[in-house]
C-alpha atoms as a PDB file:
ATOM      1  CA  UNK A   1      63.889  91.141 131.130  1.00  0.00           C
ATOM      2  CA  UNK A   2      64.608  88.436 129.119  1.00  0.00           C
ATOM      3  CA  UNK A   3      63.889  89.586 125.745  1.00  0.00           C
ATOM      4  CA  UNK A   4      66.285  92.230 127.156  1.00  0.00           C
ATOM      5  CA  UNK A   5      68.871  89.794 127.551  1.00  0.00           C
ATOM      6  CA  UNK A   6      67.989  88.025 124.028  1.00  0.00           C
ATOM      7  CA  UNK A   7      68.183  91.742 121.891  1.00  0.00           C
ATOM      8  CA  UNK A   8      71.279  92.392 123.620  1.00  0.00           C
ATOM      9  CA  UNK A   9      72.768  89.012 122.155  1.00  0.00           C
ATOM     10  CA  UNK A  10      71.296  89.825 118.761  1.00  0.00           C
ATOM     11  CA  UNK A  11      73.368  92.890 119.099  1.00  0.00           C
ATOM     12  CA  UNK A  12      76.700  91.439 120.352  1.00  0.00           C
ATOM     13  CA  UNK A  13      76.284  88.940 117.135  1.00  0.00           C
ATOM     14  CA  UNK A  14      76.008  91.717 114.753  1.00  0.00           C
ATOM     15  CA  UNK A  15      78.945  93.761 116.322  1.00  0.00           C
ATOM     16  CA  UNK A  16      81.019  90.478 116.232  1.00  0.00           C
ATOM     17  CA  UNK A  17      80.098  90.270 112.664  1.00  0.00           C
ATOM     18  CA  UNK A  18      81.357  93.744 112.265  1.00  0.00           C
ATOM     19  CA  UNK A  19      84.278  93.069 113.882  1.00  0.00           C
ATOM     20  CA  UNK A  20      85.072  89.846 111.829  1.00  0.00           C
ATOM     21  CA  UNK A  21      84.781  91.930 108.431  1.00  0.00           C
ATOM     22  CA  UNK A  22      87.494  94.104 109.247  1.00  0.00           C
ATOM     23  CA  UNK A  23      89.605  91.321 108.580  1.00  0.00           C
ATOM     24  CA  UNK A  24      87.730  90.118 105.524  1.00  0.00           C
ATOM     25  CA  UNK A  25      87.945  93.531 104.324  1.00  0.00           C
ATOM     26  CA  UNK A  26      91.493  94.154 104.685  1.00  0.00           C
ATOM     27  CA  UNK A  27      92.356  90.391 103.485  1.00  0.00           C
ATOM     28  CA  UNK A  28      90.859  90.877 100.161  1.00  0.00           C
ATOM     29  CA  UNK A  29      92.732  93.701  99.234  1.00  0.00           C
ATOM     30  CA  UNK A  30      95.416  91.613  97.446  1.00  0.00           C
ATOM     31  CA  UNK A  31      95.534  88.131  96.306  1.00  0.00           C
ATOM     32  CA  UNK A  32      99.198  87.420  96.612  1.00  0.00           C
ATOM     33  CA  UNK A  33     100.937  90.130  98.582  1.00  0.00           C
ATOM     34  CA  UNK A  34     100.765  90.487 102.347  1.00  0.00           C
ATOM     35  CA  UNK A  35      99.243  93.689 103.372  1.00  0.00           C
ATOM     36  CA  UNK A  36     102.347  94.620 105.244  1.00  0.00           C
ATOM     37  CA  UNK A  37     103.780  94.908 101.582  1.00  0.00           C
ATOM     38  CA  UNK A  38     100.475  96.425 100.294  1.00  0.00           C
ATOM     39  CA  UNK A  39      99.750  99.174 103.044  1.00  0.00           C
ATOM     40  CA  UNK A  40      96.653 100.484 104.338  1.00  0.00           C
ATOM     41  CA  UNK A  41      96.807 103.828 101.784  1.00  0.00           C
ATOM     42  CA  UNK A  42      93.293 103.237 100.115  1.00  0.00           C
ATOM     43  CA  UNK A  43      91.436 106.217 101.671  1.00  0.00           C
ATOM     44  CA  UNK A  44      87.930 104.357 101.068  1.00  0.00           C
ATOM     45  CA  UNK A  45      89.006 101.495 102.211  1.00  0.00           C
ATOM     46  CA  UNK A  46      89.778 102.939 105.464  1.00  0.00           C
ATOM     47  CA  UNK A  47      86.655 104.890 105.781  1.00  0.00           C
ATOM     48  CA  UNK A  48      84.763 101.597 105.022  1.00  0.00           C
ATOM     49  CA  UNK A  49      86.545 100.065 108.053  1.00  0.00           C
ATOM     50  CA  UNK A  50      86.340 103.128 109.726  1.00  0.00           C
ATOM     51  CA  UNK A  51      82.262 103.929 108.659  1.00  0.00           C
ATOM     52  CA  UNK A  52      80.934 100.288 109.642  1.00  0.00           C
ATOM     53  CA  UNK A  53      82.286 100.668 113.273  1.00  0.00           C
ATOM     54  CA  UNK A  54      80.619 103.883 113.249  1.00  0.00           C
ATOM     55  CA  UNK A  55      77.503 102.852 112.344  1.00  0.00           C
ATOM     56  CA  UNK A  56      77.739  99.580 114.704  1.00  0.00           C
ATOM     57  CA  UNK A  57      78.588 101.750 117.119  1.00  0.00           C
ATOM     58  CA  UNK A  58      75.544 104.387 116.523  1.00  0.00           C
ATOM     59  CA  UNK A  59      72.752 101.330 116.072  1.00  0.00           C
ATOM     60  CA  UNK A  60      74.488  99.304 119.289  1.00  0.00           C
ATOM     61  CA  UNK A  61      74.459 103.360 121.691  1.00  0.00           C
ATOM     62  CA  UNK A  62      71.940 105.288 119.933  1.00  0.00           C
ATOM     63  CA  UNK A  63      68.695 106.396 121.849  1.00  0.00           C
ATOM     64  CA  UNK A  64      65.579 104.432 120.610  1.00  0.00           C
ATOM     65  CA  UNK A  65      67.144 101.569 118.732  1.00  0.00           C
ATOM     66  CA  UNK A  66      65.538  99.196 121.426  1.00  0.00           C
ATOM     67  CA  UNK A  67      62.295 100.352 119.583  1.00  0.00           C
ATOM     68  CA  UNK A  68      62.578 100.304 116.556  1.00  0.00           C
ATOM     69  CA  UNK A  69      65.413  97.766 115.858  1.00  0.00           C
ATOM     70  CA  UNK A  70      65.567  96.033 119.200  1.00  0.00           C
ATOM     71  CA  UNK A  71      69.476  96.252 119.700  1.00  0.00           C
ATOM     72  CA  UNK A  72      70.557  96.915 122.965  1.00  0.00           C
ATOM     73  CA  UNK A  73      73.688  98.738 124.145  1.00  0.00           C
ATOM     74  CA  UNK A  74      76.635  96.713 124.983  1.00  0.00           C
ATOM     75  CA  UNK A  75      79.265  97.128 127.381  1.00  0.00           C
ATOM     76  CA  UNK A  76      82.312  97.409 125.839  1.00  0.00           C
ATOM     77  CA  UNK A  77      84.198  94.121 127.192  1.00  0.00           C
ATOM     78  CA  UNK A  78      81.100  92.417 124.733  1.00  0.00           C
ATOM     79  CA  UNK A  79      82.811  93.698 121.696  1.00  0.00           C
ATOM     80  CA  UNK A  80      85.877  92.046 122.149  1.00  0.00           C
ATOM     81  CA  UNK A  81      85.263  88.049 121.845  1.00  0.00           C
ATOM     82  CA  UNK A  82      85.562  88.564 117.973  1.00  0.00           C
ATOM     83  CA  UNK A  83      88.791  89.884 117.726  1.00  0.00           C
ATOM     84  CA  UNK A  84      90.140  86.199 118.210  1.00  0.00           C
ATOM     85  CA  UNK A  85      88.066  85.572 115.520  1.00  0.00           C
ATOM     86  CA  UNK A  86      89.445  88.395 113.585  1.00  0.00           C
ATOM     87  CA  UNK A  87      92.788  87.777 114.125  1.00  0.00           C
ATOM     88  CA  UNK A  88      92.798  84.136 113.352  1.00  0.00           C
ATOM     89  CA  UNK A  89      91.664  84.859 109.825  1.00  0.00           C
ATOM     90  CA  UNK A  90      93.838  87.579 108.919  1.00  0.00           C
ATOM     91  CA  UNK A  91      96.882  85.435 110.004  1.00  0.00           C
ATOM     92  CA  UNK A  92      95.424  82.591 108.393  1.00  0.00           C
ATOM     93  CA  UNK A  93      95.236  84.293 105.078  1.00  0.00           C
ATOM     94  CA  UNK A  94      99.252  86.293 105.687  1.00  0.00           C
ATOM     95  CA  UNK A  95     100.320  82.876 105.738  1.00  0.00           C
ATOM     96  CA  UNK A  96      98.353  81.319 102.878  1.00  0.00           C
ATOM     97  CA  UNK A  97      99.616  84.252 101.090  1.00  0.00           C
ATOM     98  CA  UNK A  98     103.397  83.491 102.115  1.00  0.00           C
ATOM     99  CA  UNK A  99     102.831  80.174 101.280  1.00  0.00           C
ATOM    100  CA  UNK A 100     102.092  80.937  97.505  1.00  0.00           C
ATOM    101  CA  UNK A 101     104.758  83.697  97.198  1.00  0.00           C
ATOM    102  CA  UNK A 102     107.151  81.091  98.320  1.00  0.00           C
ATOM    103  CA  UNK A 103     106.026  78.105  96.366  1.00  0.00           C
ATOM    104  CA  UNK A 104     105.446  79.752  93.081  1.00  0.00           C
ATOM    105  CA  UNK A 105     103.077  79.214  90.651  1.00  0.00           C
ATOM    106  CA  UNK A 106     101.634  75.371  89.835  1.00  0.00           C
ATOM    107  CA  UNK A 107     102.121  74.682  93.332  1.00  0.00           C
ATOM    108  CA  UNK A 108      99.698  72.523  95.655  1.00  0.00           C
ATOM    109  CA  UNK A 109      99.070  75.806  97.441  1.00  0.00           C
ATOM    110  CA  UNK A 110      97.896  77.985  94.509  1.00  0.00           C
ATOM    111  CA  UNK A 111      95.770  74.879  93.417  1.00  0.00           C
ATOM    112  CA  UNK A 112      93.737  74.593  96.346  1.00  0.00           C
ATOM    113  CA  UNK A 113      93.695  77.578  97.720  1.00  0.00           C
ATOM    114  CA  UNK A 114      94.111  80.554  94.970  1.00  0.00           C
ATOM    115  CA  UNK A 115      90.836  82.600  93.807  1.00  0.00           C
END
């Protein structure tokens, strides 16, 4: 019952995980212009964001992955402590990339902080 416990965990890390890329995903798509400027109109993008829930999803619910990959199905209150997480970066990075629009190139902001 307690390796129980301990799989399920393993699989509540790796949907967090999950859930912390989407923002990593949708954060790279431009260096300097805020994805409300961007869009969301790459079609693979979305079915990357879209495919790597699925498949969370399918390894977290599907019949006999306590077998063979020992993850456990979570209830779905468990998959929500990351979106803090999630949400944190992405506003983190809208604001870093504000913060170089508005400073312009040279700036302290661009030096520390540009790719």
């Amino acid at each position: 019952d307690r390796k129980i416990l301990e799989y399920t965990c393993h699989t509540a890390f790796f949907v967090s995980i999950v859930i912390v890329q989407w923002a990593d995903l949708i954060i790279c798509k431009t260096r300097k212009n805020s994805v409300f400027q961007q869009g969301m109109k790459n079609h693979f993008l979305n079915f990357g964001l879209f495919f790597e829930t699925c498949l969370a999803a399918f390894l977290s619910y599907c019949p006999g992955m306590d077998k063979g990959l020992r993850m456990y199905p979570l209830y779905f209150n468990w998959w929500l402590p990351a979106l803090p997480f999630s949400v944190l970066i992405f506003c983190y990075d809208e604001t870093r990339k504000y913060l170089l629009r508005r400073n312009g190139p040279g700036s302290w902001i661009e030096r520390e902080t540009y790719y």
